[in-house]
PDB file of N, CA and C in Angstrom:
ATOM      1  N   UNK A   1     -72.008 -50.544 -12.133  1.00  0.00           N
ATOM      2  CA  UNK A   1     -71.089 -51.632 -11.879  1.00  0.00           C
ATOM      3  C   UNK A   1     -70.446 -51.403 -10.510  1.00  0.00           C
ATOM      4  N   UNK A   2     -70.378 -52.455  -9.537  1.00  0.00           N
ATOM      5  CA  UNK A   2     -70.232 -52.374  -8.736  1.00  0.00           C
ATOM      6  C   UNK A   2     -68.493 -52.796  -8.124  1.00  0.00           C
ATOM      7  N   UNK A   3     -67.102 -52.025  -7.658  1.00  0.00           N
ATOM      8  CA  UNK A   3     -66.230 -53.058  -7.463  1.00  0.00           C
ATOM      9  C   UNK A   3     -65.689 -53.278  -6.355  1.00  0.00           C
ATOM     10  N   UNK A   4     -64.876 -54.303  -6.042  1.00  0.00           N
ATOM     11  CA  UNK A   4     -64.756 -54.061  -4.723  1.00  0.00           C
ATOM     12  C   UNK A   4     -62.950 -54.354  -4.472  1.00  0.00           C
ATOM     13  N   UNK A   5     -62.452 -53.518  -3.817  1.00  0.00           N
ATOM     14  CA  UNK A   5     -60.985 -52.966  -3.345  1.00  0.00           C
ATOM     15  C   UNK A   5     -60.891 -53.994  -2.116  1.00  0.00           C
ATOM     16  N   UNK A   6     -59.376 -55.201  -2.934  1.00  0.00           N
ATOM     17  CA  UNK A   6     -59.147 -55.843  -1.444  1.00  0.00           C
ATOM     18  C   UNK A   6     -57.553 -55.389  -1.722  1.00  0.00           C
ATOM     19  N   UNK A   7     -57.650 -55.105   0.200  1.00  0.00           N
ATOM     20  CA  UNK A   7     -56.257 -54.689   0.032  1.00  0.00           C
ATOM     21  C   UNK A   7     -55.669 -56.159   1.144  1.00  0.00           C
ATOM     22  N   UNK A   8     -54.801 -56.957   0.813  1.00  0.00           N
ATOM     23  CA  UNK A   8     -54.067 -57.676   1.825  1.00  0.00           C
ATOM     24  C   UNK A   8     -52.298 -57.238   2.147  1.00  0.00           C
ATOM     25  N   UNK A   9     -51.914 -57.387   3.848  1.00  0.00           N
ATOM     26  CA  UNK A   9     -51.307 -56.627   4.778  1.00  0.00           C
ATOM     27  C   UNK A   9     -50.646 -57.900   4.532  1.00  0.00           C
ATOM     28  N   UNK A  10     -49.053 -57.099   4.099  1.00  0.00           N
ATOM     29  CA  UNK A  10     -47.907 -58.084   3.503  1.00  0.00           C
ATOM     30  C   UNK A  10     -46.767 -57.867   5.345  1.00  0.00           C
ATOM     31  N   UNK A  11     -46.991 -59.170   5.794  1.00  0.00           N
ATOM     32  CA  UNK A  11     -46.205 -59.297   6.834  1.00  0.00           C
ATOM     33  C   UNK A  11     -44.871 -59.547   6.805  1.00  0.00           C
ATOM     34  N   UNK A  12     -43.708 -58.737   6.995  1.00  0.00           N
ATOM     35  CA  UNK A  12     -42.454 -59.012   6.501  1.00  0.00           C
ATOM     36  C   UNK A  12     -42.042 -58.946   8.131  1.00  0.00           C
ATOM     37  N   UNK A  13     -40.839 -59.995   8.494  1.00  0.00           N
ATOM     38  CA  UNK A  13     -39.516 -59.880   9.447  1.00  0.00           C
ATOM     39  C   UNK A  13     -38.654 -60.578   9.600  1.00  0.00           C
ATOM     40  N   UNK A  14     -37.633 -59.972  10.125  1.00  0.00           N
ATOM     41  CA  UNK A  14     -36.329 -60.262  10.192  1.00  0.00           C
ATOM     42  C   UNK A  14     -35.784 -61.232  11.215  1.00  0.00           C
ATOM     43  N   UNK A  15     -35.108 -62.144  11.452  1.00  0.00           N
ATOM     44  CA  UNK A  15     -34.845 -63.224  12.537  1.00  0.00           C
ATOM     45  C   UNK A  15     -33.021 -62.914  12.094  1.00  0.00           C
ATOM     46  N   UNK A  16     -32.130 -63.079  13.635  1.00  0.00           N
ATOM     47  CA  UNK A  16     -30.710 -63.291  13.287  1.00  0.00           C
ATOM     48  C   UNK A  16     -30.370 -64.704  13.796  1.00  0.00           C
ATOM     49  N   UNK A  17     -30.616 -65.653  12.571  1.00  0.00           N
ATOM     50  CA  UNK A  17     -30.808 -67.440  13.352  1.00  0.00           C
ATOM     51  C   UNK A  17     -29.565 -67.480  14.100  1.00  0.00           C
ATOM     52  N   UNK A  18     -28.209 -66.693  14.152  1.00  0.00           N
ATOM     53  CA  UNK A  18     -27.397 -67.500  14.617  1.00  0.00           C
ATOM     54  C   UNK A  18     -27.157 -68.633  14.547  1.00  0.00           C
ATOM     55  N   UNK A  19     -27.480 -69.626  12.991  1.00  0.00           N
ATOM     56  CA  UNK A  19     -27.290 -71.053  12.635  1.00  0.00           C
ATOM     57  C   UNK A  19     -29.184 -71.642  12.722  1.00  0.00           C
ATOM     58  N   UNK A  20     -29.221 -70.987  11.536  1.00  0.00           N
ATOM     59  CA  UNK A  20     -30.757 -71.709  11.287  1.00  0.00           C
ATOM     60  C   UNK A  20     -30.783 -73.355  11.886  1.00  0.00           C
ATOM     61  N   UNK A  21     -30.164 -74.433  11.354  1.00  0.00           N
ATOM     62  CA  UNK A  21     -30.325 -75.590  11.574  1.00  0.00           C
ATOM     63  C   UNK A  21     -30.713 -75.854  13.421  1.00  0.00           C
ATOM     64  N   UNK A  22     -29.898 -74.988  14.006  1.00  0.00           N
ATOM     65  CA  UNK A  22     -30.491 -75.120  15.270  1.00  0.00           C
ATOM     66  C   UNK A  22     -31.634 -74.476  16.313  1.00  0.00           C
ATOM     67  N   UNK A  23     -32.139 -73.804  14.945  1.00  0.00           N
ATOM     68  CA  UNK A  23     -33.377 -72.739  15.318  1.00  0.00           C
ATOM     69  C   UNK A  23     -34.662 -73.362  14.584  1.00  0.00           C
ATOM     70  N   UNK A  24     -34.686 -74.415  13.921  1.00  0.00           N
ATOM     71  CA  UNK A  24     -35.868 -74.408  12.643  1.00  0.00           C
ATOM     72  C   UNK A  24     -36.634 -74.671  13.469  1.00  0.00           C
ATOM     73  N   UNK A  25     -36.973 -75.227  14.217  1.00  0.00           N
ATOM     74  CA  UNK A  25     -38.495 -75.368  15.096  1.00  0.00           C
ATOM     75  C   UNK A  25     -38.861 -74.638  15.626  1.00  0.00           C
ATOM     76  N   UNK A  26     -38.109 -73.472  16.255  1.00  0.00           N
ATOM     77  CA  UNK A  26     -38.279 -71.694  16.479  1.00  0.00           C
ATOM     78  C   UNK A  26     -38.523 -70.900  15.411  1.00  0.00           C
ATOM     79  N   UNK A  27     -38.068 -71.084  14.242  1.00  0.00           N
ATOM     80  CA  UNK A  27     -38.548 -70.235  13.176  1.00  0.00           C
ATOM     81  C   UNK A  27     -40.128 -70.486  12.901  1.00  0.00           C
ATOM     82  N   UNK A  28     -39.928 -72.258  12.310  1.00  0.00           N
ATOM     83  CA  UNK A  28     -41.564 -72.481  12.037  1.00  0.00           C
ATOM     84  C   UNK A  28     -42.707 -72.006  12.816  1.00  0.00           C
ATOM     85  N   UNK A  29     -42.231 -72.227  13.997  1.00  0.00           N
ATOM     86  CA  UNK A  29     -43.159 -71.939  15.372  1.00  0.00           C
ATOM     87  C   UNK A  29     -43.756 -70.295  15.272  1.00  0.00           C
ATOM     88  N   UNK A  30     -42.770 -69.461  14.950  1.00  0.00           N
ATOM     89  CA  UNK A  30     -42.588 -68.184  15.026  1.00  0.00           C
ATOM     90  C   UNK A  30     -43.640 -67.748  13.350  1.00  0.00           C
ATOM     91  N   UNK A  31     -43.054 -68.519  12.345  1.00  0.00           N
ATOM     92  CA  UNK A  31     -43.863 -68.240  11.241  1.00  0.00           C
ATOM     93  C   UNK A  31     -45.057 -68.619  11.180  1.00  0.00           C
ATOM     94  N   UNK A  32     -45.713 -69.330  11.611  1.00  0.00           N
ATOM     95  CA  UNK A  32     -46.984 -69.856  12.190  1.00  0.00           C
ATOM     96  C   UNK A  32     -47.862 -68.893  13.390  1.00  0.00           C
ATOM     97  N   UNK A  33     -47.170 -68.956  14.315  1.00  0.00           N
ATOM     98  CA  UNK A  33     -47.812 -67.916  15.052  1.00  0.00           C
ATOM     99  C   UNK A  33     -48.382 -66.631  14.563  1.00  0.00           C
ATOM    100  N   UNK A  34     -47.214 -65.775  14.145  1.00  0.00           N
ATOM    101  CA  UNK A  34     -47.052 -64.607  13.928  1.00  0.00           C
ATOM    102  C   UNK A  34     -47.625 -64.068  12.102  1.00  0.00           C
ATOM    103  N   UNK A  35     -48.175 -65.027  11.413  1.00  0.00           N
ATOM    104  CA  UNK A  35     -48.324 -65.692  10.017  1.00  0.00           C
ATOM    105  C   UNK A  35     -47.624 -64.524   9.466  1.00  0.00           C
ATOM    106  N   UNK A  36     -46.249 -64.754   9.430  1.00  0.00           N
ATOM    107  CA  UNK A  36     -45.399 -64.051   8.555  1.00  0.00           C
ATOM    108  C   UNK A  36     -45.315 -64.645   6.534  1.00  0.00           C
ATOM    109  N   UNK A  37     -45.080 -63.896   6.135  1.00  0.00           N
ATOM    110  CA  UNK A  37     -45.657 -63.877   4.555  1.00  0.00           C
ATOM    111  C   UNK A  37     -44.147 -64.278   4.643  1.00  0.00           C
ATOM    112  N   UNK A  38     -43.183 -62.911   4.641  1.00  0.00           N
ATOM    113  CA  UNK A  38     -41.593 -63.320   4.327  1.00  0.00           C
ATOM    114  C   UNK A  38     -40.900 -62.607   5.654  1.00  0.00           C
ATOM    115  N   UNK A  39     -39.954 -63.910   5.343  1.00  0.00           N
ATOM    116  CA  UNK A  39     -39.280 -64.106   6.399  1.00  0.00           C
ATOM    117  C   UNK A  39     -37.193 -64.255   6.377  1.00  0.00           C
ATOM    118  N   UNK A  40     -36.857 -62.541   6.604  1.00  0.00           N
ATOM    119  CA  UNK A  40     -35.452 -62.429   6.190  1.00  0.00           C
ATOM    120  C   UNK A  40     -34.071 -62.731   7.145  1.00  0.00           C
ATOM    121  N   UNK A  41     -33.572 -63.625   6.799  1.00  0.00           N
ATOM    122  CA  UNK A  41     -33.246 -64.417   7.799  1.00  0.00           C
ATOM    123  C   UNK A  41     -31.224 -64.371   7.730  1.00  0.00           C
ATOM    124  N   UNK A  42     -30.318 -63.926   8.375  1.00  0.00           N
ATOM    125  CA  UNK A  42     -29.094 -63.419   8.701  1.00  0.00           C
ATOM    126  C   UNK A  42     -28.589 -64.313   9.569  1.00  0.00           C
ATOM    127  N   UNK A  43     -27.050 -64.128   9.532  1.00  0.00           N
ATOM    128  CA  UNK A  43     -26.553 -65.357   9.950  1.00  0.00           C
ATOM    129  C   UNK A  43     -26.819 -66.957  10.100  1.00  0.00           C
ATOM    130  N   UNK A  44     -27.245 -67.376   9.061  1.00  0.00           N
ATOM    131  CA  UNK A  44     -28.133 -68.431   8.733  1.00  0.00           C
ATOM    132  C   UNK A  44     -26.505 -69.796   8.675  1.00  0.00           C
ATOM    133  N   UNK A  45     -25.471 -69.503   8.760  1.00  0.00           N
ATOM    134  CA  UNK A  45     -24.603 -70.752   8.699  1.00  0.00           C
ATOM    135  C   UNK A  45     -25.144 -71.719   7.552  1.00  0.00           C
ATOM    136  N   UNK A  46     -25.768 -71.684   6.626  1.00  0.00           N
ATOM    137  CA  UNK A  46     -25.629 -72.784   5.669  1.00  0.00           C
ATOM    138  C   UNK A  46     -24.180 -73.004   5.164  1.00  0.00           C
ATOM    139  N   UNK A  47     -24.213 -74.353   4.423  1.00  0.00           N
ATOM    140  CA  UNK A  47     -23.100 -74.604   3.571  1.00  0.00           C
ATOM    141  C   UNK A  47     -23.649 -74.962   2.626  1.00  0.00           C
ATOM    142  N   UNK A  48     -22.812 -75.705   1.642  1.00  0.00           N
ATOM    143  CA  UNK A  48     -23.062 -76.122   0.154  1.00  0.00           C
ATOM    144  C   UNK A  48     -24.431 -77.495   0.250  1.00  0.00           C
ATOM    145  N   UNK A  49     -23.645 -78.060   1.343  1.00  0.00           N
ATOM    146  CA  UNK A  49     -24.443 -79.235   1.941  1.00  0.00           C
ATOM    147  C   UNK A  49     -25.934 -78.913   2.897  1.00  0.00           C
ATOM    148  N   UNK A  50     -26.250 -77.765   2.717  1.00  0.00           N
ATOM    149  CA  UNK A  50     -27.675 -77.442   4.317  1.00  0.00           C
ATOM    150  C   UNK A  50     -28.542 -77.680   3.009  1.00  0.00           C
ATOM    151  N   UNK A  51     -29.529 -78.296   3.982  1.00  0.00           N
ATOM    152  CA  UNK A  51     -31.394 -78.532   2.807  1.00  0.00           C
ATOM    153  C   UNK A  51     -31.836 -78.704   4.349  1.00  0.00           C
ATOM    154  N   UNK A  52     -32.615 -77.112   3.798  1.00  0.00           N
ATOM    155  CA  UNK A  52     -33.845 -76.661   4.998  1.00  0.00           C
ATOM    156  C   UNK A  52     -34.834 -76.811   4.181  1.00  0.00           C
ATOM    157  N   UNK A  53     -36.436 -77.375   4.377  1.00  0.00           N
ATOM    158  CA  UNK A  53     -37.727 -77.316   3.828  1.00  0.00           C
ATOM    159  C   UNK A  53     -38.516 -77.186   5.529  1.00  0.00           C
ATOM    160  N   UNK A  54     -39.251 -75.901   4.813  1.00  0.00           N
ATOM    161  CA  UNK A  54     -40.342 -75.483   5.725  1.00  0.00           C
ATOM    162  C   UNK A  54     -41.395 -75.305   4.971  1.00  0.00           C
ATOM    163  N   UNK A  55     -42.658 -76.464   5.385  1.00  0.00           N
ATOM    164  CA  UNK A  55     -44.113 -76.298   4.936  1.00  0.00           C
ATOM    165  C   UNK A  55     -44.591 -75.233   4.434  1.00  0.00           C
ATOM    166  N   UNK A  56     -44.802 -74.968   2.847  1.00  0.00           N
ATOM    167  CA  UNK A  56     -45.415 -73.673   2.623  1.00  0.00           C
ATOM    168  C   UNK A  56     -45.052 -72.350   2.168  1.00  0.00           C
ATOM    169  N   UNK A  57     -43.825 -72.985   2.729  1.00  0.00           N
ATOM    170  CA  UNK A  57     -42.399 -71.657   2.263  1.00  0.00           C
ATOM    171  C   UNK A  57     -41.268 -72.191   1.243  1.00  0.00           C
ATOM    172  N   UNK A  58     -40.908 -71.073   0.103  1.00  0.00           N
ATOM    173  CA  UNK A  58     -39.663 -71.074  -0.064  1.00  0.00           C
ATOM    174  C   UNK A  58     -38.587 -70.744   0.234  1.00  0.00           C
ATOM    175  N   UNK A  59     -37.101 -71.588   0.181  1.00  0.00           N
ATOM    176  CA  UNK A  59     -36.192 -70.367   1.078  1.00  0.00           C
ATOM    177  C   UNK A  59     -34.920 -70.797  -0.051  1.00  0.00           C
ATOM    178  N   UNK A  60     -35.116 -69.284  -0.340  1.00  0.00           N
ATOM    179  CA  UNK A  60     -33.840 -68.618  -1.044  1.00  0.00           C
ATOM    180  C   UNK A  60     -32.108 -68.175  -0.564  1.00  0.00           C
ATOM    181  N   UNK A  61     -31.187 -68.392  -0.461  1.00  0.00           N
ATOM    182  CA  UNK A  61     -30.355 -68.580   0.474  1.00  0.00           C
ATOM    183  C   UNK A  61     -29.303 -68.359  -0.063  1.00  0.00           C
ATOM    184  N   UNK A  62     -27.928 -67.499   0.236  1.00  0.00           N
ATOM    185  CA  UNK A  62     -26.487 -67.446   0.074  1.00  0.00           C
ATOM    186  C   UNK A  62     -25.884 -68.123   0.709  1.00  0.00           C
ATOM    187  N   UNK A  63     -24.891 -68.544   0.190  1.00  0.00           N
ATOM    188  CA  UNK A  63     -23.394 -68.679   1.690  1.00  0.00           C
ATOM    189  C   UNK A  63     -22.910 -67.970   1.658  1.00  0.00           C
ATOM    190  N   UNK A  64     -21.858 -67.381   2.942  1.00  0.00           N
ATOM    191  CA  UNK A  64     -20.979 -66.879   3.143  1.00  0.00           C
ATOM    192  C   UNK A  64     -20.103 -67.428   4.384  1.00  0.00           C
ATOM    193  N   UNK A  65     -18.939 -67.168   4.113  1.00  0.00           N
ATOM    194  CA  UNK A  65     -18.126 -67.430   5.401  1.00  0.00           C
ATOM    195  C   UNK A  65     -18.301 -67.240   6.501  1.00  0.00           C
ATOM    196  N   UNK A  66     -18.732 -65.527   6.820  1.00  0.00           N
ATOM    197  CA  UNK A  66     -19.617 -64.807   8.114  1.00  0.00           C
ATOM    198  C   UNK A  66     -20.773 -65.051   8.373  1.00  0.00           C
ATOM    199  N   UNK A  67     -21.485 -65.823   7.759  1.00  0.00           N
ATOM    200  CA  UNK A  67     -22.489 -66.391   7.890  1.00  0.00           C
ATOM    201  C   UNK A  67     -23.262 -66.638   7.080  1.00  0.00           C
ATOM    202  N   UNK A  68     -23.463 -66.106   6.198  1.00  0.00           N
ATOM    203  CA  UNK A  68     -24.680 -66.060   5.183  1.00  0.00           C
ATOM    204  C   UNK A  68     -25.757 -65.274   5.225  1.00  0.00           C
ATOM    205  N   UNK A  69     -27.126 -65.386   4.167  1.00  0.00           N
ATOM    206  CA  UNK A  69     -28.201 -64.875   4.475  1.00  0.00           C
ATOM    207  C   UNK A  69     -29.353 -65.605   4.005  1.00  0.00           C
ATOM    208  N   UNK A  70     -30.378 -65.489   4.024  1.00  0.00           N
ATOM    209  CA  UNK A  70     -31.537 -66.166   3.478  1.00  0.00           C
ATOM    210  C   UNK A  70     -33.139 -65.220   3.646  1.00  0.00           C
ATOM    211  N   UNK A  71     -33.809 -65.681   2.650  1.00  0.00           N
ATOM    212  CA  UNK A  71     -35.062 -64.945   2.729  1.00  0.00           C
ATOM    213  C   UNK A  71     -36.376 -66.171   2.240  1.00  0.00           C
ATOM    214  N   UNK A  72     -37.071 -66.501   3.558  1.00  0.00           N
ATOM    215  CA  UNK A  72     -37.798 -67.445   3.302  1.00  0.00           C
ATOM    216  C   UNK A  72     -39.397 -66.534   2.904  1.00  0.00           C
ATOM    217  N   UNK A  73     -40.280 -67.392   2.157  1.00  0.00           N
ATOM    218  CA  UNK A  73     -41.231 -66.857   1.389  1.00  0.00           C
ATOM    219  C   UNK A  73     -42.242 -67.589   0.857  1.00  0.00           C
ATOM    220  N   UNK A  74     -43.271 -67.208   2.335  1.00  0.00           N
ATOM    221  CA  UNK A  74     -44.679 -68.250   1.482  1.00  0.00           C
ATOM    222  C   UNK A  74     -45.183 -68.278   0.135  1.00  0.00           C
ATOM    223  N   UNK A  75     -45.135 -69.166  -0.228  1.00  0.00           N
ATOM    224  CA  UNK A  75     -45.224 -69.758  -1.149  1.00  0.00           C
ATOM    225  C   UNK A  75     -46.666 -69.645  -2.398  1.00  0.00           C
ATOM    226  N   UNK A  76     -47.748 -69.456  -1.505  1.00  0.00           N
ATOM    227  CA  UNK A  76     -48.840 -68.582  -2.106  1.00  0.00           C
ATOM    228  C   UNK A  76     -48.659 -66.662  -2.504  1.00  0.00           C
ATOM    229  N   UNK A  77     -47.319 -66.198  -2.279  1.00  0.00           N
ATOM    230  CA  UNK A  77     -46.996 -65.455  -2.539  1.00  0.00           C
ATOM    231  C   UNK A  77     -46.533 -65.302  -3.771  1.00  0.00           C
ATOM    232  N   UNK A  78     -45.957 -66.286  -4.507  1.00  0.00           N
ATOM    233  CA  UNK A  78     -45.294 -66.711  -5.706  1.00  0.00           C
ATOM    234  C   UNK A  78     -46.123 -66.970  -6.953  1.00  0.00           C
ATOM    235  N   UNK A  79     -47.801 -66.519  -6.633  1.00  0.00           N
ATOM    236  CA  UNK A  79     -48.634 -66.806  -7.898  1.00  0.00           C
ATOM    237  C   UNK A  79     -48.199 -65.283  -9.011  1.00  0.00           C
TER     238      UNK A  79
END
């Protein structure tokens, strides 16, 4: 019997959006390029009111006063 060993290379990094909403076309750009799997993301400024959707990804997200945090996460990762 013959088997065969796949190993796939889990791409993780960190971005400090300094206010995601004014970075999302730099993030996507960046997650695309660079085909980041997950993507942990600091000082993100959401509020109660922010709805970010990025193609492909989920993004998981706190508030905080100091900024917040978030950890976005392709989505074929989630089987």
């Amino acid at each position: 019997m013959h088997s065969t060993l796949v190993i796939k290379t889990l791409r993780i990094a960190k971005w400090n959006a300094n206010g995601v909403l004014n970075h999302t076309s730099e993030i996507i750009q960046f997650l695309q390029v660079t085909n980041i799997d997950i993507l942990l993301e600091a000082e993100t400024q959401f509020t109660d009111r922010t709805v970010v959707k990025i193609l492909n990804y989920s993004i998981y997200h706190c508030n905080h006063p100091d900024g917040g945090a978030a950890i976005i996460i392709r989505t074929t990762l989630q089987q």
